[in-house]
Structure formats: C-alpha cells, structure tokens
N, C-alpha and C. Protein backbone atom coordinates (compact mmCIF):
# COMPACT_ATOMS: atom_id res chain seq x y z
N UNK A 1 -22.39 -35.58 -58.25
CA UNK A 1 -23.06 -36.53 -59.13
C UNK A 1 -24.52 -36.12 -59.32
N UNK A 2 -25.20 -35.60 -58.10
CA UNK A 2 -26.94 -35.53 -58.85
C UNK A 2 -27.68 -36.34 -58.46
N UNK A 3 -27.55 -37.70 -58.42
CA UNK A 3 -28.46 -38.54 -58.56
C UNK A 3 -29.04 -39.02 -57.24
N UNK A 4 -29.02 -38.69 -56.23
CA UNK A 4 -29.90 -38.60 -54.92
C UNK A 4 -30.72 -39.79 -55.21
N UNK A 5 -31.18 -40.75 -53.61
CA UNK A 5 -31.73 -41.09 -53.41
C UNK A 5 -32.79 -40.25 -52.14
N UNK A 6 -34.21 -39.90 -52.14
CA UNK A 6 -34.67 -39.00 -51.56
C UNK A 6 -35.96 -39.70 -50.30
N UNK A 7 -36.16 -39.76 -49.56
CA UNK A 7 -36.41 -40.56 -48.53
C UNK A 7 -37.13 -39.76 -47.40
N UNK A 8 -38.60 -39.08 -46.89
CA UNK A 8 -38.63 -38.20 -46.31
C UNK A 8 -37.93 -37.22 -46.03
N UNK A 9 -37.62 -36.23 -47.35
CA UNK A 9 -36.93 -35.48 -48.02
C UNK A 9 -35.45 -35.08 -47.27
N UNK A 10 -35.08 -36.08 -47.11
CA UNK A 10 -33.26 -36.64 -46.81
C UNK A 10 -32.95 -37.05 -48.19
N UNK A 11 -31.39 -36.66 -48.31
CA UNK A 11 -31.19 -37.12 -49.50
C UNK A 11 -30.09 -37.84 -49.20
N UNK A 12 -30.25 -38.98 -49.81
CA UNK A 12 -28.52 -39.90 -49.80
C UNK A 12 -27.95 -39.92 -50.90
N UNK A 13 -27.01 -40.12 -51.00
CA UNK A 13 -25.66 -40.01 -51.79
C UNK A 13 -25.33 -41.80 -52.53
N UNK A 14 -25.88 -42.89 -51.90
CA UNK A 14 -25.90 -44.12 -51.57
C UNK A 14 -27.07 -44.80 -51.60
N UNK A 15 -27.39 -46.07 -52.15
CA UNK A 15 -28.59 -46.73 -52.07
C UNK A 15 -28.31 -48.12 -51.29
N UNK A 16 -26.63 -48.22 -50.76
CA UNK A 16 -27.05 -49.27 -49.87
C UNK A 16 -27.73 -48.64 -48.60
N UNK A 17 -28.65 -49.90 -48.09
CA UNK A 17 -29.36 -49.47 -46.74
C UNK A 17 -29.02 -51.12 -46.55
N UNK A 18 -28.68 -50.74 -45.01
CA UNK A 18 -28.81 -51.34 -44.31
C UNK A 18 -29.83 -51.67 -43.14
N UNK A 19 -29.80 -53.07 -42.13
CA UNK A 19 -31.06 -52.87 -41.27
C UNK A 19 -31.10 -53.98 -40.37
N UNK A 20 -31.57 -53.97 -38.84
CA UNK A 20 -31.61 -54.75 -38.31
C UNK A 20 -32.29 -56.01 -38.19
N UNK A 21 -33.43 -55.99 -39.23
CA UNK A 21 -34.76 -56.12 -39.17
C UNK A 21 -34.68 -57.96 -38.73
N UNK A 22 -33.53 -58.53 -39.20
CA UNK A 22 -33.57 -59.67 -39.22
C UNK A 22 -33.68 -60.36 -37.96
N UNK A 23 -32.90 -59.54 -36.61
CA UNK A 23 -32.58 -60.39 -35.23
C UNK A 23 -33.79 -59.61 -34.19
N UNK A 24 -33.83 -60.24 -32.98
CA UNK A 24 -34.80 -60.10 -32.30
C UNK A 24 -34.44 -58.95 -31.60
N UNK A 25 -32.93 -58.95 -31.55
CA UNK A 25 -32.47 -57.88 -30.47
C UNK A 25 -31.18 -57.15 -31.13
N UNK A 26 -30.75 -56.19 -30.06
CA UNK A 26 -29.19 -55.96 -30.45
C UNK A 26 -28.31 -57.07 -30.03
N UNK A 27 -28.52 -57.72 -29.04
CA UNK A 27 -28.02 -58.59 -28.47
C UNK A 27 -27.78 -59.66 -29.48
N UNK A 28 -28.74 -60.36 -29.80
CA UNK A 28 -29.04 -61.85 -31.22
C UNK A 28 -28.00 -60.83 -32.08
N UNK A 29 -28.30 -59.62 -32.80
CA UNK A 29 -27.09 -58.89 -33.54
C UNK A 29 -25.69 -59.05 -33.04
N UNK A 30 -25.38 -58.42 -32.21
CA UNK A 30 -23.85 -58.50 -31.95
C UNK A 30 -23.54 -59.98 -31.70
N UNK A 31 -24.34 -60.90 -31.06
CA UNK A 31 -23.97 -62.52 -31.28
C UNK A 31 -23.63 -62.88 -32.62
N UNK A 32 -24.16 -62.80 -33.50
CA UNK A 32 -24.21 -63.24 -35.33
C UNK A 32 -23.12 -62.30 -35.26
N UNK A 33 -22.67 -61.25 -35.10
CA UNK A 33 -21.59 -60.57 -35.66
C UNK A 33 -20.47 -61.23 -35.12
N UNK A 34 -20.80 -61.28 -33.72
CA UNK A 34 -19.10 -62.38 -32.96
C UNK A 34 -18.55 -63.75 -33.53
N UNK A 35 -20.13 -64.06 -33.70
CA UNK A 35 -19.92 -65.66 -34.19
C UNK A 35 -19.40 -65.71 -35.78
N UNK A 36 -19.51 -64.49 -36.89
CA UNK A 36 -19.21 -64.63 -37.71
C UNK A 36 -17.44 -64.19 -37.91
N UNK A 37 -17.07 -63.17 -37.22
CA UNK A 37 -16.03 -63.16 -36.96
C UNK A 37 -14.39 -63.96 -36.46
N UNK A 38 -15.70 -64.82 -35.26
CA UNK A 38 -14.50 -66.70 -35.24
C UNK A 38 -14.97 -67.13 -36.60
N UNK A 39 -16.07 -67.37 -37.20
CA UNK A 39 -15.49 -68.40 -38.08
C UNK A 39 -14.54 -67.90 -39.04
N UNK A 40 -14.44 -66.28 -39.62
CA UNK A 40 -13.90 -65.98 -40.35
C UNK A 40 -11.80 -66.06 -39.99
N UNK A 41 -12.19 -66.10 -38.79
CA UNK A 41 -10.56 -66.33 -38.24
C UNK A 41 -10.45 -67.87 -37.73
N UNK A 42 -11.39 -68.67 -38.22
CA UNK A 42 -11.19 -70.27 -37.73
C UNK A 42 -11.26 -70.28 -36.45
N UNK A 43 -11.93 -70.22 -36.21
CA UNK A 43 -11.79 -70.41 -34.18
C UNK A 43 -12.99 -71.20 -33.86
C-alpha cells in the first residue's frame, strides 16, 4: 500500500494506537479487562 504512518522513523502499516495511559497500573488494567469480560458473559 505506501501509505506509512512514520513515528521516530518506524514505520507502521496501521494508525490504530493503542495505550495504557488511562489506569494507574497494570494491575487497575487487567482489573477493567476482567471486569469487562463478566459483564460481557453476564456474571
């Protein structure tokens, strides 16, 4: 395709980015991930 996204001259293929930035920890992260997972299976 060409169209690079270029980033301290890394190039991605992709412009999603992702990021932790939101939780305090990995820990608060993998909690929000568990907890979203029961609700998605009703639990």
């Amino acid at each position: 395709m060409g169209d690079f996204l270029i980033i301290a001259d890394k190039n991605f293929d992709s412009r999603l980015i992702l990021g932790t930035g939101k939780y305090r920890s990995m820990e608060d992260m993998n909690a929000a991930f568990e907890a979203a997972g029961r609700a998605e299976r009703g639990g």
